[in-house]
Protein backbone atom coordinates (compact mmCIF):
# COMPACT_ATOMS: atom_id res chain seq x y z
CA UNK A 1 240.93 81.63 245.53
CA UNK A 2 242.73 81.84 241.86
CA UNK A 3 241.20 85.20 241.45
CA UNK A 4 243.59 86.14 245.18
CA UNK A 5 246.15 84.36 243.50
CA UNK A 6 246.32 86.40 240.12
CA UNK A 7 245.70 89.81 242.08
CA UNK A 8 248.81 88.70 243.80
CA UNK A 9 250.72 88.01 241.24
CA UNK A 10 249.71 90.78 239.33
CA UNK A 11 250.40 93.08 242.37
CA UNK A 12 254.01 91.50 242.54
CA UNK A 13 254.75 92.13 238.72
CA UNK A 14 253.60 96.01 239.19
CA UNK A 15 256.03 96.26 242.25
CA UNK A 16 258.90 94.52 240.29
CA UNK A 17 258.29 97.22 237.46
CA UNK A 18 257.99 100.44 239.69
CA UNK A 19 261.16 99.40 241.50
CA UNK A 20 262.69 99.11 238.17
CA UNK A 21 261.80 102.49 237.22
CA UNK A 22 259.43 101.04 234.40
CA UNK A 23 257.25 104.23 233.55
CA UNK A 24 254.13 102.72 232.15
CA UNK A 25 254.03 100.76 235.47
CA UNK A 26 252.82 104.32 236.84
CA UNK A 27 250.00 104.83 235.03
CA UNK A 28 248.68 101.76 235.82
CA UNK A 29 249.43 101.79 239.47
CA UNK A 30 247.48 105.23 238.94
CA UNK A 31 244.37 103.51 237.30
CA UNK A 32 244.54 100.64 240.03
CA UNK A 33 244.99 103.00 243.53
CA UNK A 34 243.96 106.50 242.75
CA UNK A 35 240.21 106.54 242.90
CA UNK A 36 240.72 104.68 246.80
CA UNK A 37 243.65 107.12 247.54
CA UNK A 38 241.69 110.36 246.47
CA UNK A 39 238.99 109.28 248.73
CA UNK A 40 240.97 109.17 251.89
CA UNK A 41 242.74 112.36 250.69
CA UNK A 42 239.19 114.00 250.32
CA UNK A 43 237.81 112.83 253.60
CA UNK A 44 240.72 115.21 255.57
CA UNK A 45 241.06 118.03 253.28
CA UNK A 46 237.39 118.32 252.35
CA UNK A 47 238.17 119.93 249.47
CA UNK A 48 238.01 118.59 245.63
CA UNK A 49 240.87 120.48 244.37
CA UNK A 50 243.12 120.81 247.26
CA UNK A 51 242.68 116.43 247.45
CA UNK A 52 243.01 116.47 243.37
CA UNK A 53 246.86 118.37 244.19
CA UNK A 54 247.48 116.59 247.42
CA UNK A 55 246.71 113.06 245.52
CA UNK A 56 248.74 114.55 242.04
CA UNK A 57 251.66 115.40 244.86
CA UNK A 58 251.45 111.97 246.70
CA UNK A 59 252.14 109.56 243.16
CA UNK A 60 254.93 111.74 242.32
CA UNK A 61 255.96 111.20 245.95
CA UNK A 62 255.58 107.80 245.45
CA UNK A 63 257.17 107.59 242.28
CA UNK A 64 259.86 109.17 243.66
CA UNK A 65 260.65 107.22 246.90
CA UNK A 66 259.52 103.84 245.39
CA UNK A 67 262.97 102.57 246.06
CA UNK A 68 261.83 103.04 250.14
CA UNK A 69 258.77 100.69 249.63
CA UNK A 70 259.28 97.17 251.18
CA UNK A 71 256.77 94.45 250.54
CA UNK A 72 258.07 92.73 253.68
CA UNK A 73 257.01 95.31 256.16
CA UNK A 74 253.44 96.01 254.43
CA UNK A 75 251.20 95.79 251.64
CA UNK A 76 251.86 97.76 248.28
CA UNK A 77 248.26 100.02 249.10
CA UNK A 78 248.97 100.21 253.02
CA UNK A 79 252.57 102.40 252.19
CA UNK A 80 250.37 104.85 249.75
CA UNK A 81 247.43 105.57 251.86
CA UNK A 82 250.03 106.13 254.49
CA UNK A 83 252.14 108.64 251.71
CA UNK A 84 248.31 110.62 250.95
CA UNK A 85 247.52 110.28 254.56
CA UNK A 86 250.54 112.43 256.03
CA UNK A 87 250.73 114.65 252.68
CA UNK A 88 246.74 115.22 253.15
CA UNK A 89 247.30 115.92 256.94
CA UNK A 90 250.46 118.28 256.09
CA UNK A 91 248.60 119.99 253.75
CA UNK A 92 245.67 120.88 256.14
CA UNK A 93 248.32 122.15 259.19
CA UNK A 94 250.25 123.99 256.68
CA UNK A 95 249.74 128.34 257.03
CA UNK A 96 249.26 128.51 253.61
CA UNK A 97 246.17 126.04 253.72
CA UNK A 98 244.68 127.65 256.56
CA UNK A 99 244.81 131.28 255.04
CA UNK A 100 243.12 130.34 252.07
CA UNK A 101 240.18 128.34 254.03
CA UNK A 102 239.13 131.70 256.03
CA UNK A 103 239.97 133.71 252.90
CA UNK A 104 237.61 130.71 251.37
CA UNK A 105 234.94 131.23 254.09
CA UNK A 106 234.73 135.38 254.18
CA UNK A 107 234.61 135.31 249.99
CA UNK A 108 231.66 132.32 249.74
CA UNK A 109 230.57 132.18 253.14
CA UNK A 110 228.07 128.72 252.18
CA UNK A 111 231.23 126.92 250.92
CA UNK A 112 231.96 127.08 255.20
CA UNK A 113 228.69 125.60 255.85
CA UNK A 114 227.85 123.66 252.99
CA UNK A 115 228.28 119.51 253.73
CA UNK A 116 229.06 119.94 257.29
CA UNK A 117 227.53 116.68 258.25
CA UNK A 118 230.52 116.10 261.15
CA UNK A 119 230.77 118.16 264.76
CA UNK A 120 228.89 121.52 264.65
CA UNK A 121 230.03 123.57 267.48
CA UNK A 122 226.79 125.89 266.87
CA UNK A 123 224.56 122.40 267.60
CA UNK A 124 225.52 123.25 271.17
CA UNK A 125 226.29 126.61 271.60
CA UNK A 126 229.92 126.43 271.77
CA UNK A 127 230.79 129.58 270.02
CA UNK A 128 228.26 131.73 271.85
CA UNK A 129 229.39 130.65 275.27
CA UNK A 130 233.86 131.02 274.29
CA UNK A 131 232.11 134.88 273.56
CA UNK A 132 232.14 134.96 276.91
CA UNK A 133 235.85 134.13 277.80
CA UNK A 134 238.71 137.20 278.10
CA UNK A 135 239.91 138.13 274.70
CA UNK A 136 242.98 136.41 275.35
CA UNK A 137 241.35 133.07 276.22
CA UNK A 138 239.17 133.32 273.38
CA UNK A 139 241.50 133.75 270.78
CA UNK A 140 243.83 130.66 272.00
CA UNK A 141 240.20 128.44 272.08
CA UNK A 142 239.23 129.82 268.98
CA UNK A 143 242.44 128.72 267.49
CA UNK A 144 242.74 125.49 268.34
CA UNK A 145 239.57 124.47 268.16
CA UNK A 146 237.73 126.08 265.83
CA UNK A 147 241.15 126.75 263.50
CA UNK A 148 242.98 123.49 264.11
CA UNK A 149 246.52 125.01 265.44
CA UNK A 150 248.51 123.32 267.84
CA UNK A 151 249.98 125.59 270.76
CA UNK A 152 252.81 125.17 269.45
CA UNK A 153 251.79 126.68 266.24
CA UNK A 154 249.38 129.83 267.95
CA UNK A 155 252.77 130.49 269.89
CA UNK A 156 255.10 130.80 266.88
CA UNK A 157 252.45 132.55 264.86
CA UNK A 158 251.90 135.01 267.60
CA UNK A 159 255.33 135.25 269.00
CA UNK A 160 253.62 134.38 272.32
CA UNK A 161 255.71 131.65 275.03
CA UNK A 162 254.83 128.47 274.40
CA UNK A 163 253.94 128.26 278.28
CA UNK A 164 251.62 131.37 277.94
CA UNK A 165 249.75 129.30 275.41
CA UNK A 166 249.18 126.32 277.34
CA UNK A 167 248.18 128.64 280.75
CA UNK A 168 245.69 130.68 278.60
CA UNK A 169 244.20 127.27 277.34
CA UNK A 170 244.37 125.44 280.23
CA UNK A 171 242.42 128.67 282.31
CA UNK A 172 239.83 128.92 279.20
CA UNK A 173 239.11 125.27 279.45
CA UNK A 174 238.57 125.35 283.13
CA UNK A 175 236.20 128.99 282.64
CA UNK A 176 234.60 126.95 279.84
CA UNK A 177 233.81 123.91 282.33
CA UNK A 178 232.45 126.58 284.84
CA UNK A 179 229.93 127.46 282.39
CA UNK A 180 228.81 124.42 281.01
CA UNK A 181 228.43 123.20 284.29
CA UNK A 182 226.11 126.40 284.98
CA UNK A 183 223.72 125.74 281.42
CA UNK A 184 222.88 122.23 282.92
């Protein structure tokens, strides 16, 4: 219980020192949070050096904005993972992220394979059967799902109407249902 106590009060004198712009407080808020904060970064950009920039971007985001932080509302670690959180998730939506993944995946095609211990669309045949959907349906399937864009995103990017999207989605999903429902 006096070990709680001293993190505490050790966590109180750090925030007292960041909000007072002390510099040296930085460094070791940096040796406290940034192993934890690099692994949540890593876990949704799945890549060492984009989570190395991401996490390098986040502290001088934090640094930055400490004057925001409120120990009322939440916990002093709570606010960053929540900072490296939406800068990690940014990152991964941004154009110039995505470009550099498929130019990633055509120059060292095993970096696009290698560690994919989450949802393999190839464990079920997913990519073979969207083959079989209208170009059109196929490319707004294979960019959301396999490419992460919102319709939002494939409609700006494409200078396609928004409502276009959604009806070309909407008809590939229901094709796509069609032909599970015939592989069963």
């Amino acid at each position: 219980m006096q070990n709680n106590k001293l993190n505490i009060t050790k966590e109180e004198d750090l925030i007292a020192r960041l909000q007072a712009q002390d510099a040296n407080a930085v460094s070791q808020l940096y040796d406290m949070y940034s192993a934890a904060l690099y692994g949540v970064v890593l876990q949704i950009v799945k890549v060492e050096e984009t989570a190395e920039d991401v996490l390098q971007e986040a502290f001088v985001k934090i640094w930055s904005s400490f004057h925001s932080y409120d120990p009322s509302k939440g916990r002093l670690f709570t606010w960053m993972i929540n900072i490296c959180r939406n800068l990690a998730i940014d990152k991964i939506r941004s154009k110039q992220h995505r470009v550099s993944q498929v130019t990633d995946d055509i120059t060292h095609p095993s970096r696009a394979e290698f560690g994919s211990e989450s949802f393999n669309p190839e464990h079920i045949g997913l990519k073979e059967i969207t083959e079989r959907l209208n170009p059109d349906q196929k490319q707004i399937i294979d960019l959301m799902y396999f490419g992460g864009m919102t319709q939002s995103e494939i409609a700006e990017e494409f200078s396609i109407p928004l409502g276009t999207v959604k009806t070309r989605a909407r008809s590939a999903i229901k094709t796509l249902g069609k032909l599970f429902k015939g592989r069963e």
